[in-house]
C-alpha atoms as a PDB file:
ATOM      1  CA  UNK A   1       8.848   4.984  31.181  1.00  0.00           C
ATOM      2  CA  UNK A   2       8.133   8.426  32.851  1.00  0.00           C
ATOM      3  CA  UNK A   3       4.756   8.633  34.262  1.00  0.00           C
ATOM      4  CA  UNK A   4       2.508  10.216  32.134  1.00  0.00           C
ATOM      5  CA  UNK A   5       4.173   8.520  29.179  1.00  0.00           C
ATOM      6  CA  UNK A   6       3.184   5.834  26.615  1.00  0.00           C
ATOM      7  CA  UNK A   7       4.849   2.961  25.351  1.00  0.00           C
ATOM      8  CA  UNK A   8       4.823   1.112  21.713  1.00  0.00           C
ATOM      9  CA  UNK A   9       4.880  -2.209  22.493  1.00  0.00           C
ATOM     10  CA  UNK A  10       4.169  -5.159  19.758  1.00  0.00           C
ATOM     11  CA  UNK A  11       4.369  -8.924  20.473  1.00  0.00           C
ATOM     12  CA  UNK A  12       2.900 -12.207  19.019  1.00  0.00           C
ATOM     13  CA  UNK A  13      -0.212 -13.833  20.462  1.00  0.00           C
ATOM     14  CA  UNK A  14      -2.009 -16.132  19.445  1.00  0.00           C
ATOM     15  CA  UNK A  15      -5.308 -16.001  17.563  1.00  0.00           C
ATOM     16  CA  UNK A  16      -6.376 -19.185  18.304  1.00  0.00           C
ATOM     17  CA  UNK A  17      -4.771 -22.162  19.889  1.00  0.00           C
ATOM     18  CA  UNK A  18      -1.932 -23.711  18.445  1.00  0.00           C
ATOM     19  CA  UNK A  19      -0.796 -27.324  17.884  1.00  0.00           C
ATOM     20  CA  UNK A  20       2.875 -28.251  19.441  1.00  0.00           C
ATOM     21  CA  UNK A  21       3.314 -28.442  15.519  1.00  0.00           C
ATOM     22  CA  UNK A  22       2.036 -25.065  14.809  1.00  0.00           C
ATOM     23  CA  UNK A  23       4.145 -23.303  17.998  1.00  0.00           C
ATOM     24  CA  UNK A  24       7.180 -25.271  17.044  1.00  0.00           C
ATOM     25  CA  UNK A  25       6.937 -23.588  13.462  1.00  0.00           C
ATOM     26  CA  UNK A  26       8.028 -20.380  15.106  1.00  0.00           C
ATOM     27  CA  UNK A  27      10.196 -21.915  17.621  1.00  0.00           C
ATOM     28  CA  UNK A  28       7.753 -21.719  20.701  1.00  0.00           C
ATOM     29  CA  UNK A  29       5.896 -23.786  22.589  1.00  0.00           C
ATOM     30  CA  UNK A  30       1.850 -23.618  23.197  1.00  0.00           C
ATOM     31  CA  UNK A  31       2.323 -22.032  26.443  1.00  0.00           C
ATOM     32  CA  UNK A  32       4.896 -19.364  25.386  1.00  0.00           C
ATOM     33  CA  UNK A  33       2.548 -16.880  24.213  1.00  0.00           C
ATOM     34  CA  UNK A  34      -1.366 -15.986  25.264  1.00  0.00           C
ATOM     35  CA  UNK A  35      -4.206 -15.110  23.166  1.00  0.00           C
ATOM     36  CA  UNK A  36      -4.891 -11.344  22.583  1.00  0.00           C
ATOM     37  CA  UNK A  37      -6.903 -10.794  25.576  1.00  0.00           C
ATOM     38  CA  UNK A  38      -4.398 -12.487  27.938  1.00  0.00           C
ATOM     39  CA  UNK A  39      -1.712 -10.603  26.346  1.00  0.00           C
ATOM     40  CA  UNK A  40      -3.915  -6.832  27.150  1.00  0.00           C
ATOM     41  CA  UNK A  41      -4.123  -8.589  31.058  1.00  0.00           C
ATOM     42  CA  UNK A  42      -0.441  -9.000  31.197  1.00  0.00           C
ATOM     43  CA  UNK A  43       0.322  -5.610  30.133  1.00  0.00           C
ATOM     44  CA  UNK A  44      -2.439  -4.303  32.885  1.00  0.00           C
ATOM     45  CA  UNK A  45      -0.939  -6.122  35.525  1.00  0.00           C
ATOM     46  CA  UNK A  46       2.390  -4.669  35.041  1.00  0.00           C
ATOM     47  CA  UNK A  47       1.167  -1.248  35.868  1.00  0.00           C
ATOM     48  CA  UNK A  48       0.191  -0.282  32.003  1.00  0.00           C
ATOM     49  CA  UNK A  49      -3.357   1.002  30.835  1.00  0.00           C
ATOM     50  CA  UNK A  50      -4.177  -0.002  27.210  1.00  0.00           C
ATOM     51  CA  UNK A  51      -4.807   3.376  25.530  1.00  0.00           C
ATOM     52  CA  UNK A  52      -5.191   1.622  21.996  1.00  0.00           C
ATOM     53  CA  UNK A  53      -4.969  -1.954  20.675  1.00  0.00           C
ATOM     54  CA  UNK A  54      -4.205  -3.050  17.082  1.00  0.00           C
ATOM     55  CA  UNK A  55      -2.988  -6.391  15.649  1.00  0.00           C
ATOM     56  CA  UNK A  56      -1.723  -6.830  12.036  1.00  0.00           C
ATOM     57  CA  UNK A  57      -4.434  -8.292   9.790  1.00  0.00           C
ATOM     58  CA  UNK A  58      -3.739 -11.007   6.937  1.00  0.00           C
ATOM     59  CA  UNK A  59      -2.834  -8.788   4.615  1.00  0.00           C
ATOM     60  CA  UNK A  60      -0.084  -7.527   6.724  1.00  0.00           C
ATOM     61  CA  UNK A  61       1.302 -10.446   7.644  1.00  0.00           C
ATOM     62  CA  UNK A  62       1.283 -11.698   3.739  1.00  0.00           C
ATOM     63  CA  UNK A  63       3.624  -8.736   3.145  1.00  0.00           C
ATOM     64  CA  UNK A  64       5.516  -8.737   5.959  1.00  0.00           C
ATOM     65  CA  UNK A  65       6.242 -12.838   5.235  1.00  0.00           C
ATOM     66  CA  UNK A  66       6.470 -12.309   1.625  1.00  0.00           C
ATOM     67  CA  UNK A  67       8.680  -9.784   2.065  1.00  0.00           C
ATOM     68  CA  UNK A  68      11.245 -11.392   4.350  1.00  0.00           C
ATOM     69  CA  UNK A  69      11.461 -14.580   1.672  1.00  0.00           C
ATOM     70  CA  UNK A  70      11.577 -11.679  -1.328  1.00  0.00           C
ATOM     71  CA  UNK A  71      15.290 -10.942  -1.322  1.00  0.00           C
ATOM     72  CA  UNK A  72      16.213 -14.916  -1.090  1.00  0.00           C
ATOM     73  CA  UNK A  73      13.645 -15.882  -3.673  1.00  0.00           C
ATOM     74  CA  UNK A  74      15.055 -12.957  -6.074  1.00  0.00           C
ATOM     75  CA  UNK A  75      18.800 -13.837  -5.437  1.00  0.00           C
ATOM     76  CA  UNK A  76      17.925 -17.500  -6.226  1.00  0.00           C
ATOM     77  CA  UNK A  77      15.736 -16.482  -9.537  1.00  0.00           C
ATOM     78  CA  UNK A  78      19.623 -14.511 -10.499  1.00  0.00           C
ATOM     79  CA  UNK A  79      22.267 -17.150  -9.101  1.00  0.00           C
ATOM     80  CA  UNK A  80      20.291 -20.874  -8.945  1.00  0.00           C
ATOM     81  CA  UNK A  81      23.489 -22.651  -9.729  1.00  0.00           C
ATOM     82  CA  UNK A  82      26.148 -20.857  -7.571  1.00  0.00           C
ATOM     83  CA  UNK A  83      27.480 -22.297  -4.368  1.00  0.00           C
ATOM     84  CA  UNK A  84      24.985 -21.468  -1.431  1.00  0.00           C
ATOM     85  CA  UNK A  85      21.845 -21.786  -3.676  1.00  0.00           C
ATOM     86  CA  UNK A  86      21.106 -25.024  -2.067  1.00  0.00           C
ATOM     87  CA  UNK A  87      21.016 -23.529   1.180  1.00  0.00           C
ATOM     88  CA  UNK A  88      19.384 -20.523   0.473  1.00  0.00           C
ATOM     89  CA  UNK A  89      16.998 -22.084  -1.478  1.00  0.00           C
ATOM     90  CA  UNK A  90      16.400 -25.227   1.405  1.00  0.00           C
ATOM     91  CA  UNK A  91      16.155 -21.901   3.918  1.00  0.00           C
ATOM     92  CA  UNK A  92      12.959 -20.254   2.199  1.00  0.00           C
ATOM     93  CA  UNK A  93      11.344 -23.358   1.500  1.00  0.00           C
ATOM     94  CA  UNK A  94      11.485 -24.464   4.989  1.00  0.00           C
ATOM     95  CA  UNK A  95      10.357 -21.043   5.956  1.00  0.00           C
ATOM     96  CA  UNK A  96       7.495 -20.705   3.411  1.00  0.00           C
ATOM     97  CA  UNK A  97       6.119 -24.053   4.299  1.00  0.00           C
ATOM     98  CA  UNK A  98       6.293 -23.033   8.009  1.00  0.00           C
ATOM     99  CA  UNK A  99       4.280 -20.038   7.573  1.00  0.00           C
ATOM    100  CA  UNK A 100       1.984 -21.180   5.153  1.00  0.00           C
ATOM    101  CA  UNK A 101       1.106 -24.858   6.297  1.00  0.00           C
ATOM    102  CA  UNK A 102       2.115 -23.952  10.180  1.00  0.00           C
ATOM    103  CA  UNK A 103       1.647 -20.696  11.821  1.00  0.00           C
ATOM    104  CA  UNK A 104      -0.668 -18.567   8.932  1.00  0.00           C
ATOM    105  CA  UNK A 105      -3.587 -17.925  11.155  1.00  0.00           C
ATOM    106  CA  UNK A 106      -2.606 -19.205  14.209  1.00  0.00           C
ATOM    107  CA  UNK A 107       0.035 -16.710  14.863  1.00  0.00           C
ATOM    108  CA  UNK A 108      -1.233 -12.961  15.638  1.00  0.00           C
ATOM    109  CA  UNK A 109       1.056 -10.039  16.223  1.00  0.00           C
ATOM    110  CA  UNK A 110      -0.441  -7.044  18.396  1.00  0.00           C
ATOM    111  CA  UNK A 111       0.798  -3.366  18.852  1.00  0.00           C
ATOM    112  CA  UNK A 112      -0.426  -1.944  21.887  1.00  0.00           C
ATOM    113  CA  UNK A 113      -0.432   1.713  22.749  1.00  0.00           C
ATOM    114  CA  UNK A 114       0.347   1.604  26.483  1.00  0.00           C
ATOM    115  CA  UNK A 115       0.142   4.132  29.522  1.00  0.00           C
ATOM    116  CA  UNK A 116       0.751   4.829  32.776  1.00  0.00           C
ATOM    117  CA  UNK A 117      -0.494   7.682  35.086  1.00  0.00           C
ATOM    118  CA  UNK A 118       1.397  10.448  35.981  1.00  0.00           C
END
């Protein structure tokens, strides 16, 4: 990044912390990621000024997840008994009951507005 620029960068964190059970659900592990605050350090200490931080709120998340299982879930509601349903079908349900019994309020995503001086 030139000096003087800024920098979109989003990641996970975590909101609060997780179980192995909970980080396995997104294939990390407890340590992989840090809470928000940790995250904003991180960022400082490689030379970046946080000029603005944001992190997706439930609602955002319920779309986002929602909408990544929408296109399955509508291709299965069309086709149940053609070949692949079974594994489309085991896919989002694995994926659902990840999000929704694992990682739904444990996992945080965060897009920080970064800087550097010129």
């Amino acid at each position: 990044m030139r000096p003087g620029g800024r920098l979109l960068f989003g990641s996970g964190f975590w909101e609060r912390p997780p179980t192995p059970e909970q980080a396995a659900a997104v294939g990390f592990e407890p340590a992989s990621l840090s809470d928000l605050a940790g995250l904003v350090d991180l960022a400082v200490a490689a030379g970046f000024r946080p000029l603005y931080i944001q992190t997706a709120n439930r609602d955002e998340w319920e779309r986002f997840e929602s909408g990544y299982l929408s296109d399955g879930e509508a291709w299965l509601h069309r086709h149940a008994r053609v070949p692949g349903a079974v594994e489309v079908r085991a896919r989002a349900d694995t994926h659902r009951s990840e999000w929704l019994r694992g990682y739904r309020d444990v996992l945080g995503f965060a897009y920080l507005t970064l800087g550097r001086s010129a």
